[in-house]
N, C-alpha and C. Protein backbone atom coordinates (compact mmCIF):
# COMPACT_ATOMS: atom_id res chain seq x y z
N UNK A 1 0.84 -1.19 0.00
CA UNK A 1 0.00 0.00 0.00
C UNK A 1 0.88 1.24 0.00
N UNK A 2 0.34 2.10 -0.15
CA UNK A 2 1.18 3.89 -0.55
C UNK A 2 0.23 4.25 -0.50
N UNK A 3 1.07 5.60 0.42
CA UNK A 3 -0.51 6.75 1.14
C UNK A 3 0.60 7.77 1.05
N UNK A 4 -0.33 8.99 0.29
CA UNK A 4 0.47 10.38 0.21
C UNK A 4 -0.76 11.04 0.63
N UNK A 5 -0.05 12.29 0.95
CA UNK A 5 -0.80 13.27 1.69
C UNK A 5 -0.65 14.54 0.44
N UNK A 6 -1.54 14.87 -0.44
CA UNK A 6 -1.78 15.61 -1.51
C UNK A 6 -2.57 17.01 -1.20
N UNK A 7 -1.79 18.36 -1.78
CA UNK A 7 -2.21 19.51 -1.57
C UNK A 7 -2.87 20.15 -2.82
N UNK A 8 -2.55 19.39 -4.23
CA UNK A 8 -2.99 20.31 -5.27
C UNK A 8 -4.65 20.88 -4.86
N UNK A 9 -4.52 21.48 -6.37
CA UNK A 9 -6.25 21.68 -6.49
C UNK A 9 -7.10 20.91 -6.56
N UNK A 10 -8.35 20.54 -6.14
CA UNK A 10 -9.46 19.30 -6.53
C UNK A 10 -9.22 19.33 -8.47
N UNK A 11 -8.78 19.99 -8.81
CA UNK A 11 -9.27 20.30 -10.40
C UNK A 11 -7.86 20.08 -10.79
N UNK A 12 -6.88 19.63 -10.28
CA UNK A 12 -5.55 19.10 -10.58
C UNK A 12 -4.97 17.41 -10.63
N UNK A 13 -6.11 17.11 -9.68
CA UNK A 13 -5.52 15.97 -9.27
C UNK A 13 -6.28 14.85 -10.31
N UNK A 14 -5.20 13.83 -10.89
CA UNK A 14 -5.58 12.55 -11.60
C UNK A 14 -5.79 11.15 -11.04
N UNK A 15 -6.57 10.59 -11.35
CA UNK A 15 -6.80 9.33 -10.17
C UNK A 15 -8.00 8.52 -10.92
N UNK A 16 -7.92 7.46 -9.81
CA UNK A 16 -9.13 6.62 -10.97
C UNK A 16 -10.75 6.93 -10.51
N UNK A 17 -10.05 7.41 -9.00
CA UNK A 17 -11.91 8.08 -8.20
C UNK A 17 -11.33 8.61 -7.17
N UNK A 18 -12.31 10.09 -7.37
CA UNK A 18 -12.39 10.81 -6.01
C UNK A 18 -13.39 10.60 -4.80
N UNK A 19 -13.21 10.59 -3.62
CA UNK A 19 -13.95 9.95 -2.80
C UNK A 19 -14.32 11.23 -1.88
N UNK A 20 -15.72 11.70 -1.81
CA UNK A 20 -16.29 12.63 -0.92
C UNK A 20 -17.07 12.28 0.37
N UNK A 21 -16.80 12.15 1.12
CA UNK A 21 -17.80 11.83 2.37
C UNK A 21 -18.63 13.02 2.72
N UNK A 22 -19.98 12.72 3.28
CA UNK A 22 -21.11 13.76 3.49
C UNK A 22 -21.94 13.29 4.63
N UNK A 23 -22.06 14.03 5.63
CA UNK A 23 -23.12 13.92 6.25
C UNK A 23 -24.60 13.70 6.45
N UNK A 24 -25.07 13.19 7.10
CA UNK A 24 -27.11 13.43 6.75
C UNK A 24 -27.47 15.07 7.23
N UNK A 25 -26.64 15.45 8.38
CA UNK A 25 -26.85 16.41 8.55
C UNK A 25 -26.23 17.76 8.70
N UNK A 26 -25.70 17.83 7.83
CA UNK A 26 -24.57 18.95 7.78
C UNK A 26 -25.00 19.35 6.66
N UNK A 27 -25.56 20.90 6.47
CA UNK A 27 -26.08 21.35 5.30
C UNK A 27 -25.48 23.02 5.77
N UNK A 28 -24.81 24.01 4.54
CA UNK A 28 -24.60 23.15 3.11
C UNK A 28 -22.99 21.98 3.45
N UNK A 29 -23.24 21.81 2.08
CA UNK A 29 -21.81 20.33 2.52
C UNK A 29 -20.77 20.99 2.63
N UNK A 30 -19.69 20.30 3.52
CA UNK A 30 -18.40 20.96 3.59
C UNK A 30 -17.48 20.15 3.08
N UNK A 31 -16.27 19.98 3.15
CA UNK A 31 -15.27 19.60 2.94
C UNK A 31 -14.94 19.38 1.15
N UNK A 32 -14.26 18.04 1.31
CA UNK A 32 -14.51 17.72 -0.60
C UNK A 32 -15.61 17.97 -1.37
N UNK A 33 -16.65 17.31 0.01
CA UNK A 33 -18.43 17.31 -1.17
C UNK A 33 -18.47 18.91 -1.34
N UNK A 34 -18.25 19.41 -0.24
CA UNK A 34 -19.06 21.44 -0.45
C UNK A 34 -17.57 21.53 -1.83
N UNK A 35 -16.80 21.03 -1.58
CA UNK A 35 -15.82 21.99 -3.20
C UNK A 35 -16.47 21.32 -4.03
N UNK A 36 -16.74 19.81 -4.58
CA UNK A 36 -17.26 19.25 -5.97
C UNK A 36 -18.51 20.04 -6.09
N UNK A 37 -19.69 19.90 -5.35
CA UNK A 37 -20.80 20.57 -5.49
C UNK A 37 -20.83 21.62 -5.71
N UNK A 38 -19.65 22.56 -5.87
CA UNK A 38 -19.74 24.17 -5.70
C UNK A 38 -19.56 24.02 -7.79
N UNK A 39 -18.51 23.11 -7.70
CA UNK A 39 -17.45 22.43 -9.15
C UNK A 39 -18.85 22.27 -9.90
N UNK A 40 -19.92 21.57 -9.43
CA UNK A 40 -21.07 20.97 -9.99
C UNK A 40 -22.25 21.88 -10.30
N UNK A 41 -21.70 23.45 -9.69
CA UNK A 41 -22.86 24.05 -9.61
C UNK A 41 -24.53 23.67 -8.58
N UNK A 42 -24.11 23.49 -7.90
CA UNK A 42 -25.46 22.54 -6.69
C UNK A 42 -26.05 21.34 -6.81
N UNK A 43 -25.32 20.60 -8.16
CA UNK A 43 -25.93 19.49 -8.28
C UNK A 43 -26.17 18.32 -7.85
N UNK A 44 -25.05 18.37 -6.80
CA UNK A 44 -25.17 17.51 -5.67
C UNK A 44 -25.99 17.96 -4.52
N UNK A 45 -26.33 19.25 -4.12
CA UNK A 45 -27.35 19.72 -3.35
C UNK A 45 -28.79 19.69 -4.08
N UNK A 46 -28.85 19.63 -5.11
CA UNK A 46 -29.89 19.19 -6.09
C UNK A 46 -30.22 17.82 -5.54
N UNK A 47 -29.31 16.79 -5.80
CA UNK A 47 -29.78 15.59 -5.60
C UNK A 47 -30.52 15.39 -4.11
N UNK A 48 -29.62 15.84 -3.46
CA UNK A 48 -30.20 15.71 -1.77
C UNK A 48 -31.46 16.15 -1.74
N UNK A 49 -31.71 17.50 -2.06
CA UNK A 49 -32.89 18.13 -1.86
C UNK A 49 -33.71 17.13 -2.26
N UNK A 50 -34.10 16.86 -3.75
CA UNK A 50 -34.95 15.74 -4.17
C UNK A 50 -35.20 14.41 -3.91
N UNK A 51 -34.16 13.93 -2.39
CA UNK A 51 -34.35 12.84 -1.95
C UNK A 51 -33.09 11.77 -2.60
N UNK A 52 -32.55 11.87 -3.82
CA UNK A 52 -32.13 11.01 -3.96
C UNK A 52 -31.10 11.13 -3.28
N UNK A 53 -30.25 11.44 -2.39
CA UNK A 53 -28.95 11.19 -1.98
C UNK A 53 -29.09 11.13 -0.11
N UNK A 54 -28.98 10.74 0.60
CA UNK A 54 -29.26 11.55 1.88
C UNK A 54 -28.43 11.32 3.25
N UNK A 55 -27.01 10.89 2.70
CA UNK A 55 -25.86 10.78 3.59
C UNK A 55 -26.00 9.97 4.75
N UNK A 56 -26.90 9.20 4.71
CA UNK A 56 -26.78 8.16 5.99
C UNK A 56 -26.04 7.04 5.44
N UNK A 57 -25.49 6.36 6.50
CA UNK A 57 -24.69 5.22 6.74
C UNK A 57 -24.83 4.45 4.83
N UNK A 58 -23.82 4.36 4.24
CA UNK A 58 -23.81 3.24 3.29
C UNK A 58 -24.35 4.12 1.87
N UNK A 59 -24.87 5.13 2.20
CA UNK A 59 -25.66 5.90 0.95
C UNK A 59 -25.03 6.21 0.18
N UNK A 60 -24.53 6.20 -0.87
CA UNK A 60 -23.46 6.48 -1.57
C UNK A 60 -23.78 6.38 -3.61
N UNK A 61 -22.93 7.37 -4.38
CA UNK A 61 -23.63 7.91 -5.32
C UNK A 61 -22.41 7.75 -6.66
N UNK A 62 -22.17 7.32 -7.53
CA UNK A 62 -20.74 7.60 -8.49
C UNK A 62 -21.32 8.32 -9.19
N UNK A 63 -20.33 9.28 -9.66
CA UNK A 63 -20.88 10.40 -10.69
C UNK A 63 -19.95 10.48 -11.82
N UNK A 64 -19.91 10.82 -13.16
CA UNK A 64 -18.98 10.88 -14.20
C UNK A 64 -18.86 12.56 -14.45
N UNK A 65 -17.72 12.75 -14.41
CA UNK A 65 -17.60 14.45 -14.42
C UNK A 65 -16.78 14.93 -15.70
N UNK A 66 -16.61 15.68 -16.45
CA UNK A 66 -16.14 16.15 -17.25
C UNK A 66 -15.59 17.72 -16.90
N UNK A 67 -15.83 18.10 -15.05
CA UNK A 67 -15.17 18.91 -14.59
C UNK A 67 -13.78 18.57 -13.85
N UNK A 68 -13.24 17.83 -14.23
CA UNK A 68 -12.30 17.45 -13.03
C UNK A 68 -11.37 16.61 -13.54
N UNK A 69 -9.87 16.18 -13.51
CA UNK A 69 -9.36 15.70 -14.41
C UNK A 69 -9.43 13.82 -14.23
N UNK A 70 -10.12 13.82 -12.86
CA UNK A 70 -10.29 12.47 -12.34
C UNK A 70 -12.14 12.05 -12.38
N UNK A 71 -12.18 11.70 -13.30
CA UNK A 71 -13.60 11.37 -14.23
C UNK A 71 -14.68 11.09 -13.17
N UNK A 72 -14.15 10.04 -12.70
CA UNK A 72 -15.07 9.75 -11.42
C UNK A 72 -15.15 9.96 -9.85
N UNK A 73 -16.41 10.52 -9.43
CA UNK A 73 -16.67 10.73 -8.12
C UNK A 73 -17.48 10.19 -7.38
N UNK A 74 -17.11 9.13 -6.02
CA UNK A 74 -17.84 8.39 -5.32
C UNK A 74 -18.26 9.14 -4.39
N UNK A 75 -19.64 9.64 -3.67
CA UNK A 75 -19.79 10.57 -3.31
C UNK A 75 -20.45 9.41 -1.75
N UNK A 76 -20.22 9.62 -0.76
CA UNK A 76 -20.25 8.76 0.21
C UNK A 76 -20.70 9.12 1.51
N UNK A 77 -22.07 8.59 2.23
CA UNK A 77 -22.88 9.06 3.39
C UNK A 77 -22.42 8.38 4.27
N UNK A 78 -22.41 9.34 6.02
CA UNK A 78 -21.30 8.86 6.84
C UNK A 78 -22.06 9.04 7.76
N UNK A 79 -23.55 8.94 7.64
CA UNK A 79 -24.33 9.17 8.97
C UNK A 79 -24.36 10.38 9.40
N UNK A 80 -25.01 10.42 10.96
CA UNK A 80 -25.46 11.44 11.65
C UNK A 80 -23.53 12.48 11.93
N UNK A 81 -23.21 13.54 11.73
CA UNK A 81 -22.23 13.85 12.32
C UNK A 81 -21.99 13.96 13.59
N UNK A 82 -23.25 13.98 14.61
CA UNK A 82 -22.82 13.56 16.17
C UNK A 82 -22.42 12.57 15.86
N UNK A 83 -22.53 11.47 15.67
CA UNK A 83 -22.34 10.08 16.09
C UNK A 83 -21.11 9.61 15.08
N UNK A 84 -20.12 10.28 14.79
CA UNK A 84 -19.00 10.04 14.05
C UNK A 84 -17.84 10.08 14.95
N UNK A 85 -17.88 8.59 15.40
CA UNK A 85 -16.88 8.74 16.54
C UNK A 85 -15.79 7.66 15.45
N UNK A 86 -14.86 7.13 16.18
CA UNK A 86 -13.52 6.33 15.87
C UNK A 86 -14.24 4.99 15.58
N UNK A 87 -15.29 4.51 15.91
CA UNK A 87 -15.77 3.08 15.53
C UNK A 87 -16.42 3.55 14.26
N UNK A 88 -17.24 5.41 13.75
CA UNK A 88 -17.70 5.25 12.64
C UNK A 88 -16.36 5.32 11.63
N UNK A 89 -15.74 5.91 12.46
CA UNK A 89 -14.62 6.74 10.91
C UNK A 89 -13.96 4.78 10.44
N UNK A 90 -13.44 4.23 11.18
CA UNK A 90 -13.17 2.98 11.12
C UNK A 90 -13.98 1.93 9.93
N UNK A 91 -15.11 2.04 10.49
CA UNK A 91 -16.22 1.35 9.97
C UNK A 91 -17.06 1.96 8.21
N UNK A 92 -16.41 3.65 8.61
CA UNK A 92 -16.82 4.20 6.93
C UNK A 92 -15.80 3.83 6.28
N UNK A 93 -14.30 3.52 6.77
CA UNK A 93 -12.99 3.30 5.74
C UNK A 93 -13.28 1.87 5.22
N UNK A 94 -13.55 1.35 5.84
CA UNK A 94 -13.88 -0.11 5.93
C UNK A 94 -14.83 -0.33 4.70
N UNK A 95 -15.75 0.43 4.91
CA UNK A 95 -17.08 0.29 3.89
C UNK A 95 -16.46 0.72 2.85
N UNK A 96 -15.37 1.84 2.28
CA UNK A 96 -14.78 2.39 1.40
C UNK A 96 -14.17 1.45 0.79
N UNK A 97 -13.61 0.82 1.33
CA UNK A 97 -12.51 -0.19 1.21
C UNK A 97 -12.71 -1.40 0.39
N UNK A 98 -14.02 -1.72 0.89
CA UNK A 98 -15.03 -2.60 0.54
C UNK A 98 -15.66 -2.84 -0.53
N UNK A 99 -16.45 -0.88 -1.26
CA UNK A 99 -16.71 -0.98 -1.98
C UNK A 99 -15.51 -0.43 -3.32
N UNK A 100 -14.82 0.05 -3.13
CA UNK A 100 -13.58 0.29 -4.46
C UNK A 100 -13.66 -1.16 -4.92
N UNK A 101 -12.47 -1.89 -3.68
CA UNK A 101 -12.40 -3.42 -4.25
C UNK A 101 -13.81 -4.14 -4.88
N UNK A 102 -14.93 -4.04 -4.67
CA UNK A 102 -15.93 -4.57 -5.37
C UNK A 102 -15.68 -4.17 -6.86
N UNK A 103 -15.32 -3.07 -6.90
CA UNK A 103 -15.92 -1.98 -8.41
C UNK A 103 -13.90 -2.38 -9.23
N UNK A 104 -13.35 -2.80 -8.58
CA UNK A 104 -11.92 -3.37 -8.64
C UNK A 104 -11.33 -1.74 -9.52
N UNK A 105 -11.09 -0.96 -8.06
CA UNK A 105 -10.78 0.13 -7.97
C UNK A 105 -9.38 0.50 -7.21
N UNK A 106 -8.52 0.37 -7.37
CA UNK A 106 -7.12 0.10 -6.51
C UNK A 106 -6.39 1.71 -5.96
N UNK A 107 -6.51 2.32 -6.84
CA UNK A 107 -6.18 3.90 -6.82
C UNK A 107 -7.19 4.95 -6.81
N UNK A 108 -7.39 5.41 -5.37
CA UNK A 108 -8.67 6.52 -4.93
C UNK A 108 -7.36 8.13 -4.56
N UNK A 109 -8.26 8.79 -4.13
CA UNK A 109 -8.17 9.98 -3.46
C UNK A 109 -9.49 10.32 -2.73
N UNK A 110 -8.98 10.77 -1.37
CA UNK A 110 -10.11 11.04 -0.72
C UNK A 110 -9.49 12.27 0.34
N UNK A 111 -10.79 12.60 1.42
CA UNK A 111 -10.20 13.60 2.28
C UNK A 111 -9.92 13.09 3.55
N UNK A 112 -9.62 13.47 4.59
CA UNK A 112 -10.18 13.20 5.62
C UNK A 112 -11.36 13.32 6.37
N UNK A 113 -12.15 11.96 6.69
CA UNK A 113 -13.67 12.56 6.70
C UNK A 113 -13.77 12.66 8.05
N UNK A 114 -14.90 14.19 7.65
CA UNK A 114 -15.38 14.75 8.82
C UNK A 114 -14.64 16.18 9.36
N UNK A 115 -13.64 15.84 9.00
CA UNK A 115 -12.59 17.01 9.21
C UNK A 115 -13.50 18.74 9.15
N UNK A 116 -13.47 19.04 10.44
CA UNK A 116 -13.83 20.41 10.67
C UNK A 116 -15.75 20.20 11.08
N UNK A 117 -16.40 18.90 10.69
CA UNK A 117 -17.53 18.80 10.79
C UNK A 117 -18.07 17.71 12.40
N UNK A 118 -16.50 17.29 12.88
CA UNK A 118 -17.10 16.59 13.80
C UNK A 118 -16.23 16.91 15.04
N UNK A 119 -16.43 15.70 16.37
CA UNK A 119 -15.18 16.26 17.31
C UNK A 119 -14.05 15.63 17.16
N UNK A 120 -13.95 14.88 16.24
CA UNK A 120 -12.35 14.06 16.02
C UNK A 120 -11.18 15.18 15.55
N UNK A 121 -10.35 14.74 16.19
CA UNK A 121 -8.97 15.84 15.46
C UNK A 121 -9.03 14.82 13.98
N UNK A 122 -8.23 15.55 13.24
CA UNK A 122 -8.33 15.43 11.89
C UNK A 122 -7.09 14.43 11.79
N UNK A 123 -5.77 14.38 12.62
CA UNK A 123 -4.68 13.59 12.61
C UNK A 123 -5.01 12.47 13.34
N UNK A 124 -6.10 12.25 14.12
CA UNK A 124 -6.43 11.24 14.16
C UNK A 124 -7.51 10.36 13.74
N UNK A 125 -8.17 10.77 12.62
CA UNK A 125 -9.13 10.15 11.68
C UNK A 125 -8.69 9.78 10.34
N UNK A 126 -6.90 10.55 10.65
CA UNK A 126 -6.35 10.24 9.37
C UNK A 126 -5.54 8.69 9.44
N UNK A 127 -5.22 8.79 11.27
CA UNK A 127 -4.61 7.49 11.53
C UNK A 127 -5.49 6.15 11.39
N UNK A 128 -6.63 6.42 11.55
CA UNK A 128 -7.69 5.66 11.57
C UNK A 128 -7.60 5.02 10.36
N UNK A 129 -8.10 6.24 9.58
CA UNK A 129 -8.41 5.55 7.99
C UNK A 129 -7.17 4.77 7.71
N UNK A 130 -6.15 5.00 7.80
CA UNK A 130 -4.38 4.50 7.23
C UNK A 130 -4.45 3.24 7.49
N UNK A 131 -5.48 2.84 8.92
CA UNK A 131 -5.24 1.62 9.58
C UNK A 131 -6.07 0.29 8.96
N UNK A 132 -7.17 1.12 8.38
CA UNK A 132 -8.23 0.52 7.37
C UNK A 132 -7.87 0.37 6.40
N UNK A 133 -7.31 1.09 5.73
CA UNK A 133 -7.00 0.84 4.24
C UNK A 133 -5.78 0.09 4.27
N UNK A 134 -4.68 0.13 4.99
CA UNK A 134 -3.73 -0.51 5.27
C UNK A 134 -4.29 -2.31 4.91
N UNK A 135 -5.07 -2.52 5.44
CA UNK A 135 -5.65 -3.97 5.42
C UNK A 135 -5.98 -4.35 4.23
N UNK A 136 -5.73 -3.76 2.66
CA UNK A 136 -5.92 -4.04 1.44
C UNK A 136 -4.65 -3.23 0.67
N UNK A 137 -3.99 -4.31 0.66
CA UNK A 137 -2.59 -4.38 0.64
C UNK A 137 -2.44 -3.50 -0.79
N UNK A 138 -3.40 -4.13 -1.97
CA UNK A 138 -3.14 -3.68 -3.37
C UNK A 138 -3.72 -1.99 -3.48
N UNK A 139 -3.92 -1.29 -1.89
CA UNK A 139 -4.70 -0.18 -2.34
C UNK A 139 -3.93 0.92 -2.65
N UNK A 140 -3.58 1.76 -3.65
CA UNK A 140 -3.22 3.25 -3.31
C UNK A 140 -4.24 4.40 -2.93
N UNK A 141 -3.91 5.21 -1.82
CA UNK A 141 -4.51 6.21 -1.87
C UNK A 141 -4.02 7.55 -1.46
N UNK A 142 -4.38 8.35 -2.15
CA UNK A 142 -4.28 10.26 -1.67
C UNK A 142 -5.10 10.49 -0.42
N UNK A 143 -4.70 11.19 0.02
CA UNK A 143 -5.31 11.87 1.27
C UNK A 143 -5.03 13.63 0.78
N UNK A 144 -6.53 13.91 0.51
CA UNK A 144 -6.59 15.44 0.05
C UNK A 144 -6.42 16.33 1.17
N UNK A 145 -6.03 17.67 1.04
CA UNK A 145 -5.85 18.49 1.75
C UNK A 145 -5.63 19.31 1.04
N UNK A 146 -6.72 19.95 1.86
CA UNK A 146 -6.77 21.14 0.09
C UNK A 146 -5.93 22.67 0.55
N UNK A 147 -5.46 23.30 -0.49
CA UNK A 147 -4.39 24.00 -0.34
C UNK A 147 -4.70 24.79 0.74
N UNK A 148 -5.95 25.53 0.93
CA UNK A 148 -5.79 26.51 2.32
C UNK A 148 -5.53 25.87 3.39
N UNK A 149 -5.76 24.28 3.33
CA UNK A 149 -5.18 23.74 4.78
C UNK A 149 -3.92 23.05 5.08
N UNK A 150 -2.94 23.10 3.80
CA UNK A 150 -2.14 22.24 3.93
C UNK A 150 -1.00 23.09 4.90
N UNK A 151 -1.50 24.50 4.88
CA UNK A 151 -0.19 25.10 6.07
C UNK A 151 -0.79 25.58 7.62
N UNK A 152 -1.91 24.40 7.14
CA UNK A 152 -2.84 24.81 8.55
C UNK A 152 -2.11 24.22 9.79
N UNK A 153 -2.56 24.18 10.81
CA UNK A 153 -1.97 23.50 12.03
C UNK A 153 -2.52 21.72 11.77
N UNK A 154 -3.68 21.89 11.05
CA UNK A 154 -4.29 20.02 10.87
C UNK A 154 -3.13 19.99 9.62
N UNK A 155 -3.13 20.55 8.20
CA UNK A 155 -1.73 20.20 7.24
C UNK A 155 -0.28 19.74 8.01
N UNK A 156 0.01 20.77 9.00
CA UNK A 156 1.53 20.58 9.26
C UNK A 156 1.35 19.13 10.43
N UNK A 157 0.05 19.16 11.31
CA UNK A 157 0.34 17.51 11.79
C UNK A 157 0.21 16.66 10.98
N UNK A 158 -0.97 16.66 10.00
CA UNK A 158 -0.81 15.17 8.92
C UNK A 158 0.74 15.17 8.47
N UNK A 159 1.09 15.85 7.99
CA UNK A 159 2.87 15.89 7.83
C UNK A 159 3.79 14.96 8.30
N UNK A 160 3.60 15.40 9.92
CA UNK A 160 4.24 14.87 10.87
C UNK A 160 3.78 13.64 11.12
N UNK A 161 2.30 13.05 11.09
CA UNK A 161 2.09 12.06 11.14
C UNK A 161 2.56 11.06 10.00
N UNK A 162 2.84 11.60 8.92
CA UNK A 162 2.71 10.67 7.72
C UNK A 162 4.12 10.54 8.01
N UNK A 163 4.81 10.99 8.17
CA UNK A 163 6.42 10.52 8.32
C UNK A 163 6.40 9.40 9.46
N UNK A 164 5.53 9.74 10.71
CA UNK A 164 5.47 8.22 11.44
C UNK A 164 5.25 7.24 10.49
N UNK A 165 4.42 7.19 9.44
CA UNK A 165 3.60 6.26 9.05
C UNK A 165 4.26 5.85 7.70
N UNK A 166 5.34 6.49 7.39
CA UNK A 166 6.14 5.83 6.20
C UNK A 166 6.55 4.86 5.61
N UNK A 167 6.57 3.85 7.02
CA UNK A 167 6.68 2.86 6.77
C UNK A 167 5.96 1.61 5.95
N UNK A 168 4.90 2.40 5.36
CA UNK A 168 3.69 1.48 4.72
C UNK A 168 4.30 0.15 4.24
């Protein structure tokens, strides 16, 4: 496995799928989903509104984009954001994990989920996920961080953490 910690632009990065996690209740969306949807013009707040999308546990959406240089976007519901503790973040990598390899998907990019939307520090939801995906040996993945945060205080610990974690 190989895990980098990636700062470009969402609109830079090449990959075989981008991976957005979303809440049921966090409106409007933040993180990856609030940048694609902004990318999409609301069309992912479109979908929600009309029911089809609605971020609980397992809910999850692929989209084909012709905005973005990485074609496809798995757009992925993570439940209630109270209840996003270390057994969910665990248990959503898991499900991630789960479904790429179904779709025989080896190379993702994703964010850290939840980041800024829940009470987990962000360096440690990143250790989490590493520990999950770690368990599918053939996986590569990005860990986004998007440029205003990569000189944030959460950027400069993932940093520091990923050098613990070099050892993949």
């Amino acid at each position: 496995m190989v895990a980098k910690i990636i700062t470009d632009r969402i609109t830079k990065i090449e990959d075989k799928v981008i991976v957005a996690g979303f809440f049921s209740d966090v409106r409007p969306l933040k993180g990856l989903a609030g940048e694609i949807d902004w990318l999409f013009n609301g069309q992912i707040s479109k979908l929600i509104l009309d029911g089809k999308l609605t971020g609980q546990i397992d809910d999850s959406l692929l989209l084909y984009s012709n905005r973005l240089r990485t074609r496809n976007v798995l757009l992925l519901g993570m439940g209630k954001s109270e209840r996003f503790d270390s057994s969910a973040v665990k248990n959503t990598a898991k499900l991630l994990a789960n479904k790429l390899s179904a779709m025989n998907i080896k190379n993702f990019t994703t964010e850290i989920f939840g980041t800024g939307c829940s009470n987990l520090e962000g360096s440690d939801v990143f250790k989490l996920m590493l520990s999950e995906f770690k368990k599918f040996d053939d996986m590569d993945v990005n860990f986004y961080v998007g440029e205003k945060e990569a000189d944030s205080s959460l950027g400069i610990k993932l940093k520091e953490t990923y050098r613990l974690e070099e050892g993949l």
